[in-house]
C-alpha atoms as a PDB file:
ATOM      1  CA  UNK A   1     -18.802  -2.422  -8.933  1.00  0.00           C
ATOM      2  CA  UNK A   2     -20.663  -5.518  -9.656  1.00  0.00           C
ATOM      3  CA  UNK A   3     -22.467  -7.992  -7.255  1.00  0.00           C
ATOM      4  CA  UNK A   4     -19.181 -10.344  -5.930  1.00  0.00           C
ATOM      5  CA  UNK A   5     -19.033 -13.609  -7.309  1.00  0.00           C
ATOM      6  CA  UNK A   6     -17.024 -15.831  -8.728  1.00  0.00           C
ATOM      7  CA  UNK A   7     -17.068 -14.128 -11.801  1.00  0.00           C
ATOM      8  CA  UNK A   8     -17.051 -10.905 -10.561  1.00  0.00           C
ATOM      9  CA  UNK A   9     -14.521 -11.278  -7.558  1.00  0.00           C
ATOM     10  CA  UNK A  10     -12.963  -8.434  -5.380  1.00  0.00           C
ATOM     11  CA  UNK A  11      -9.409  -9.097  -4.411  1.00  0.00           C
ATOM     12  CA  UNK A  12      -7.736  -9.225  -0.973  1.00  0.00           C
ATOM     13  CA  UNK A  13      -4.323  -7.944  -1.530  1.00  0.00           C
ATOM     14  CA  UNK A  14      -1.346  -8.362   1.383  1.00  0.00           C
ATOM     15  CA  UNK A  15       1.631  -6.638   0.827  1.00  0.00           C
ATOM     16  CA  UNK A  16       4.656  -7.302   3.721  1.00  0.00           C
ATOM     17  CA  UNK A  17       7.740  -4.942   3.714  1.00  0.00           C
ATOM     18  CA  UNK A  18      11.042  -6.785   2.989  1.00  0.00           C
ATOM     19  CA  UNK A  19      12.345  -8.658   6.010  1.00  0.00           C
ATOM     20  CA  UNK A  20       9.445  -7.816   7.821  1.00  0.00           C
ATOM     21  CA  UNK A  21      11.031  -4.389   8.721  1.00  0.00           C
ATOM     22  CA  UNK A  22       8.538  -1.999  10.728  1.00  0.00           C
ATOM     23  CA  UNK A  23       9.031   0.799   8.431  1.00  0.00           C
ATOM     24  CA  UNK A  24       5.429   1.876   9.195  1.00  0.00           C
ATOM     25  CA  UNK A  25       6.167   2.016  12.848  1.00  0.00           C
ATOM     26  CA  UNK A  26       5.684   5.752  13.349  1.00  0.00           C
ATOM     27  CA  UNK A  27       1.888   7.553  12.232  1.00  0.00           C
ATOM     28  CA  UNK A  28       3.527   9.420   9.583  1.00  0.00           C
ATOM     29  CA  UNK A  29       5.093   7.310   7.452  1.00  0.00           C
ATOM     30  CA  UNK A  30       1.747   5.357   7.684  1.00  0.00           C
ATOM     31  CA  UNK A  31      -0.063   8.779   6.556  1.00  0.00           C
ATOM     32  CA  UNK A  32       2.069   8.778   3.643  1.00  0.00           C
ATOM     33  CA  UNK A  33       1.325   5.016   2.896  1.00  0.00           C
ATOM     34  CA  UNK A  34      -2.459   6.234   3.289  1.00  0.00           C
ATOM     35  CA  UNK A  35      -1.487   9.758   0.507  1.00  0.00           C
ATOM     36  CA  UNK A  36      -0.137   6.982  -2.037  1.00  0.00           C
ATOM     37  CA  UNK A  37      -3.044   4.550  -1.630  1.00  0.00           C
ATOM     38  CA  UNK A  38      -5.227   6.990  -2.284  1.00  0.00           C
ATOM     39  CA  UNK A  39      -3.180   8.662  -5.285  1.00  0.00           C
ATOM     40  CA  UNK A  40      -2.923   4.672  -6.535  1.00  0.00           C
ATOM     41  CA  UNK A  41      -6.751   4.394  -6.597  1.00  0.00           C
ATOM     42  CA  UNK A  42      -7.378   7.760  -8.714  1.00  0.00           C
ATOM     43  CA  UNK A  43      -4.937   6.988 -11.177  1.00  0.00           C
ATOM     44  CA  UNK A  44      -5.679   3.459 -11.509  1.00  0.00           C
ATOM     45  CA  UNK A  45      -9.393   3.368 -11.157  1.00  0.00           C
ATOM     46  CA  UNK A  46      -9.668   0.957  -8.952  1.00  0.00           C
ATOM     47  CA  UNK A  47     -11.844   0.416  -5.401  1.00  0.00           C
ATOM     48  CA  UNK A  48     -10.430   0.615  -1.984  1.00  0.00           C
ATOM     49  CA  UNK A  49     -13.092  -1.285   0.280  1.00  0.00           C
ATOM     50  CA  UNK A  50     -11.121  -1.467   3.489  1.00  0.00           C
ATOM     51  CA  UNK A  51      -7.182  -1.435   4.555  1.00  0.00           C
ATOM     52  CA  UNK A  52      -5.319  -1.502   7.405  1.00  0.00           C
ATOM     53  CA  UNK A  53      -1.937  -0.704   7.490  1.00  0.00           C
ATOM     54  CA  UNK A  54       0.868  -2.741   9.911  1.00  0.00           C
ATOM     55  CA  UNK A  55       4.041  -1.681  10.824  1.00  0.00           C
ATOM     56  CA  UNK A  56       5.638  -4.183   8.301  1.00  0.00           C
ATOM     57  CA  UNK A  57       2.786  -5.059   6.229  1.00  0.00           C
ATOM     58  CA  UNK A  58      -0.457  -3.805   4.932  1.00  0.00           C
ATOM     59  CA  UNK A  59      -4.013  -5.315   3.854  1.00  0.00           C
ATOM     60  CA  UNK A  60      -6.376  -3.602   1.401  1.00  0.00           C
ATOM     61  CA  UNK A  61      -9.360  -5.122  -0.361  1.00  0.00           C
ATOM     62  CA  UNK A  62     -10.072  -3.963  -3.518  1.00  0.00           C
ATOM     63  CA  UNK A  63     -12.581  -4.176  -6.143  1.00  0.00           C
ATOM     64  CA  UNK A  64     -12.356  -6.565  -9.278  1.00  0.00           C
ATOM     65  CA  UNK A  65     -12.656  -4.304 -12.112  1.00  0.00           C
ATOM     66  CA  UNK A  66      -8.946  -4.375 -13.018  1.00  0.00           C
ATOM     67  CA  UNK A  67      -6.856  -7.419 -12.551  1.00  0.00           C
ATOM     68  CA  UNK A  68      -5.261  -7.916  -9.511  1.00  0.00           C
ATOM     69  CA  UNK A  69      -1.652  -7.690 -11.345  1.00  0.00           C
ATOM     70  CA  UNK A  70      -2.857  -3.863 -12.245  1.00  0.00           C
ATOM     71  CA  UNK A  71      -3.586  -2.821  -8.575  1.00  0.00           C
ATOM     72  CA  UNK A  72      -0.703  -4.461  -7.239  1.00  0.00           C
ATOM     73  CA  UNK A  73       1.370  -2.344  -9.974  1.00  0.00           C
ATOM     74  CA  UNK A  74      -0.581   0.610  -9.199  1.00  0.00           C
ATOM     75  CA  UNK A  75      -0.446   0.157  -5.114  1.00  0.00           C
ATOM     76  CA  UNK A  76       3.503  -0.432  -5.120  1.00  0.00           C
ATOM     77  CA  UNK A  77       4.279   1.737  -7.761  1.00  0.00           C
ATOM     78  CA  UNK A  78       2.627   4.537  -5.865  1.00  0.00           C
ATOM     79  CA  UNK A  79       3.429   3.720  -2.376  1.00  0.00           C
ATOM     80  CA  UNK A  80       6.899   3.131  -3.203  1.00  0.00           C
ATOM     81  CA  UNK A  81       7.228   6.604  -4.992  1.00  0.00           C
ATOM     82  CA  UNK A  82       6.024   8.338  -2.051  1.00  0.00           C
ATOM     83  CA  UNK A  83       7.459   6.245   1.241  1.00  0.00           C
ATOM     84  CA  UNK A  84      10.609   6.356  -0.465  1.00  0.00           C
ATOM     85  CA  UNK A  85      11.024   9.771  -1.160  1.00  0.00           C
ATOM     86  CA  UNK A  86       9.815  10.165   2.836  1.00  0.00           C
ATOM     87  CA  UNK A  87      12.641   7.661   3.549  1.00  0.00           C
ATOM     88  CA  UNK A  88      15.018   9.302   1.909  1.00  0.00           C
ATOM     89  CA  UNK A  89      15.063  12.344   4.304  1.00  0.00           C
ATOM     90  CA  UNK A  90      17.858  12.389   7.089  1.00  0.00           C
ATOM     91  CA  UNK A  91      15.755  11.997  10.380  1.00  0.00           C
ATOM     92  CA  UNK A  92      14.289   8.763   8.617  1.00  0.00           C
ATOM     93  CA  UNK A  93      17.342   6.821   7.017  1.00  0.00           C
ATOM     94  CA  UNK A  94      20.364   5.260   8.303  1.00  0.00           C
ATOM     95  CA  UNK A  95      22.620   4.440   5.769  1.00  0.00           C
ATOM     96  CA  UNK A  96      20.481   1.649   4.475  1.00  0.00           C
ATOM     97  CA  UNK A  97      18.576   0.986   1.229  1.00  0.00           C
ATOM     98  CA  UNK A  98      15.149   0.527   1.066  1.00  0.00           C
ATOM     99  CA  UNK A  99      12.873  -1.655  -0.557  1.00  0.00           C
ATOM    100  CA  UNK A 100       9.634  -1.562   1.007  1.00  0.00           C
ATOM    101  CA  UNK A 101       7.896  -4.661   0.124  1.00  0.00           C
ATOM    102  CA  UNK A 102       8.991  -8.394  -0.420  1.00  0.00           C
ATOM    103  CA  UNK A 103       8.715  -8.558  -4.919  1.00  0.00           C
ATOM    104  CA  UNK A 104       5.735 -11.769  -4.341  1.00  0.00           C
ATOM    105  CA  UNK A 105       2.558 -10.048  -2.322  1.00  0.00           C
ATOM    106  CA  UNK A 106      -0.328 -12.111  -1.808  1.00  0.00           C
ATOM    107  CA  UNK A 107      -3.487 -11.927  -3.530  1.00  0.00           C
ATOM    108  CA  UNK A 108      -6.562 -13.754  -2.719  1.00  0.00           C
ATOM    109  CA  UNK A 109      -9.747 -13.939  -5.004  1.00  0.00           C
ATOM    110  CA  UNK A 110     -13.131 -13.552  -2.534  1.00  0.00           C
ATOM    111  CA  UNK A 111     -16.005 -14.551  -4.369  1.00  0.00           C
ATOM    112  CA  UNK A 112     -18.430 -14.239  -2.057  1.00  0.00           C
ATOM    113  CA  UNK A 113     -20.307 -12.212   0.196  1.00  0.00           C
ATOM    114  CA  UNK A 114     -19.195 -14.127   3.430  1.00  0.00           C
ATOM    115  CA  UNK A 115     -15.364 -14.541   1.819  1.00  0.00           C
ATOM    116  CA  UNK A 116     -15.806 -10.897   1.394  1.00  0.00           C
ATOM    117  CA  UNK A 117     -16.811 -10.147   4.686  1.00  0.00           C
ATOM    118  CA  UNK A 118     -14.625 -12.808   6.643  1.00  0.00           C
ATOM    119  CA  UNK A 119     -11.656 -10.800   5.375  1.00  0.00           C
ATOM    120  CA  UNK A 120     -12.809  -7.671   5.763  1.00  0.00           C
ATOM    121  CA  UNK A 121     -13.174  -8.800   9.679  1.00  0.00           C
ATOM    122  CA  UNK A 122     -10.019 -10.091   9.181  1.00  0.00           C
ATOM    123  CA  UNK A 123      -8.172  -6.954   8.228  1.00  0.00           C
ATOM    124  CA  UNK A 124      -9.794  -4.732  10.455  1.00  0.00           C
ATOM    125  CA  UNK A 125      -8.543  -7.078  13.795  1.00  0.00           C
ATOM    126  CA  UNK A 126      -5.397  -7.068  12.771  1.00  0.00           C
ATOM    127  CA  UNK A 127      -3.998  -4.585  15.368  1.00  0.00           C
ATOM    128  CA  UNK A 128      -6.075  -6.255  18.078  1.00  0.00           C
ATOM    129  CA  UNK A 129      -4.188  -9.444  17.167  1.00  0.00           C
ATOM    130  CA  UNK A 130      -0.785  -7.640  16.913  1.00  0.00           C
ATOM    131  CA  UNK A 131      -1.542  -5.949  20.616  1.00  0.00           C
ATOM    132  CA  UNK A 132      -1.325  -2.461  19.144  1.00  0.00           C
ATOM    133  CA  UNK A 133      -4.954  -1.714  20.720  1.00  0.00           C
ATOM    134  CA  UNK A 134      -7.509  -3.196  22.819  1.00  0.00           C
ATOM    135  CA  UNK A 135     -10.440  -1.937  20.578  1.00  0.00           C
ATOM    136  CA  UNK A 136     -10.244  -1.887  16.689  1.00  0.00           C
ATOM    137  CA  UNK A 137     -11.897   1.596  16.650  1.00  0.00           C
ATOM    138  CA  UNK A 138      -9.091   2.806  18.305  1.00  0.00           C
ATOM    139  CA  UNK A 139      -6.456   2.033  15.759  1.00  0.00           C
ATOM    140  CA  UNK A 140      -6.210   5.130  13.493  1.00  0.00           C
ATOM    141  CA  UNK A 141      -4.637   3.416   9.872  1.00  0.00           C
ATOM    142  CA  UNK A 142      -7.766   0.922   9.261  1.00  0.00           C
ATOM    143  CA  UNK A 143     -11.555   1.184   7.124  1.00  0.00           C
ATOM    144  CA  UNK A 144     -12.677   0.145  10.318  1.00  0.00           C
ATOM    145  CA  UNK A 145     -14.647   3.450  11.836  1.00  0.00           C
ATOM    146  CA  UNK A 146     -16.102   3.946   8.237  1.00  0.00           C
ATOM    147  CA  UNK A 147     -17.508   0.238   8.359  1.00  0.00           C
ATOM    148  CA  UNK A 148     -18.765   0.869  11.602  1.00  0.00           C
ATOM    149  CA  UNK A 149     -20.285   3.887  10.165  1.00  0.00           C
ATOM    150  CA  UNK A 150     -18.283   6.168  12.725  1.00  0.00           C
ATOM    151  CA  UNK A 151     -15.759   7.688  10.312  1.00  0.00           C
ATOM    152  CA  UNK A 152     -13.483  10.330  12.197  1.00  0.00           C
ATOM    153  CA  UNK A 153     -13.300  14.014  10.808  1.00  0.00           C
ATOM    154  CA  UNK A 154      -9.763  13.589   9.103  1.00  0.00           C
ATOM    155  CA  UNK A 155      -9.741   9.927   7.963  1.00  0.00           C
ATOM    156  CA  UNK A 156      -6.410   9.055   6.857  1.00  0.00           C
ATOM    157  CA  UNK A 157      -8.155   7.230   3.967  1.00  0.00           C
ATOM    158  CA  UNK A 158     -11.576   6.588   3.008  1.00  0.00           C
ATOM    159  CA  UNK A 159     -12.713   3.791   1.477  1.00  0.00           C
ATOM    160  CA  UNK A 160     -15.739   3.076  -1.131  1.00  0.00           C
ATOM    161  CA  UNK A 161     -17.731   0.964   0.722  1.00  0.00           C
ATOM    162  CA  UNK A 162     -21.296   2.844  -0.578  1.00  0.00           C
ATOM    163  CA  UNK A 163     -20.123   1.195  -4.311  1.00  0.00           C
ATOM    164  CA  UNK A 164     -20.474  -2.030  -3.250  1.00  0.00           C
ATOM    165  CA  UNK A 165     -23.298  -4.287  -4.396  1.00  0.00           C
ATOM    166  CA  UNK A 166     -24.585  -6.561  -2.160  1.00  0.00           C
ATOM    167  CA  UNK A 167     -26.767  -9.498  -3.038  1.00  0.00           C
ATOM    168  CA  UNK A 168     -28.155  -8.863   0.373  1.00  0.00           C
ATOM    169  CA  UNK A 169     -29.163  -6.001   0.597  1.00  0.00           C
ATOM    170  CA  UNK A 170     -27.444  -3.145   2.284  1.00  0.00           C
ATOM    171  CA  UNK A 171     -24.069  -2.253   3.664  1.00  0.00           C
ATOM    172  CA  UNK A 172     -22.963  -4.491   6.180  1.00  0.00           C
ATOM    173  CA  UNK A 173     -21.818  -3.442   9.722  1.00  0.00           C
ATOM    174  CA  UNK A 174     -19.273  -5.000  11.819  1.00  0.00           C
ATOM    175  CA  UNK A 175     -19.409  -2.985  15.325  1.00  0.00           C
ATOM    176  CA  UNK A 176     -19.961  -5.872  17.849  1.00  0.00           C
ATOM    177  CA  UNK A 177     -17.381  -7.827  16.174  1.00  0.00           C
ATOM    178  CA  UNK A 178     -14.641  -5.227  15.786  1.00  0.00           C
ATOM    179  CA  UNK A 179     -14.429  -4.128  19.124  1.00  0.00           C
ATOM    180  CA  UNK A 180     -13.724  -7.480  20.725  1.00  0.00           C
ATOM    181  CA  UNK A 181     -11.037  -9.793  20.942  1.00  0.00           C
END
């Protein structure tokens, strides 16, 4: 990955289910969101820096490598595939069709250090903001223990931070402004 810049920028991708439906309510659909993130990354070559994923929507921050039009198509290509098929199975559906994300997710260029960071902070409080925990730590779909540098044995999904280059100087850590409110 190269130093972030405005030539060089990483990408802040938001991607909200359609009609804002909670289909990532329960801990294993989000596992399987976590299984097709992953699987999107190794076949697209492409960075995952941090992520958090919502009950109806989900952040990741990738690298700029590949344009953000190729991750998208690689992250809802291969999240679809797999949620879907997960959907699909009787104690999930209810006579409904799915489509998992609104067809227009948001990209943002960061091309900067602090832009970088500011959403990285950003995705990582989500479920603090949401009320889903009191501590970000404690919220089990997010980058946020491996920023902190207090990954947990079975990660749902790990994230590249050790390929970024910083201008800096070292990996940044968030702890004391994770945790709080």
């Amino acid at each position: 990955m190269n130093y972030i810049s405005p030539n060089s920028p990483a990408y802040y991708l938001t991607s909200v289910t359609k009609d804002r439906l909670p289909v990532f309510r329960g801990d294993a659909l989000k596992t399987v969101a976590c299984s097709a993130l992953n699987e999107a990354r190794m076949s697209g070559g492409f960075l995952i820096l941090a992520y958090v994923i919502m009950p109806d929507h989900l952040h990741v921050v990738s690298d700029g490598e590949k344009k953000s039009s190729a991750v998208l198509r690689y992250l809802k290509s291969e999240r679809h595939r797999a949620s879907l098929e997960k959907l699909k199975h009787a104690s999930y559906r209810r006579g409904h069709e799915y489509s998992l994300s609104n067809h227009h997710p948001n990209v943002r260029l960061l091309t900067s250090e602090s832009m970088f960071m500011q959403r990285v902070h950003y995705t990582h409080q989500n479920p603090i903001r949401s009320g889903l925990v009191e501590r970000a730590e404690d919220y089990r779909f997010s980058s946020v223990r491996i920023w902190n540098r207090n990954p947990l044995e079975d990660e749902p999904l790990r994230v590249n931070i050790g390929q970024i280059k910083w201008r800096t100087g070292g990996v940044a850590s968030h702890s004391s402004q994770s945790s709080r409110r």
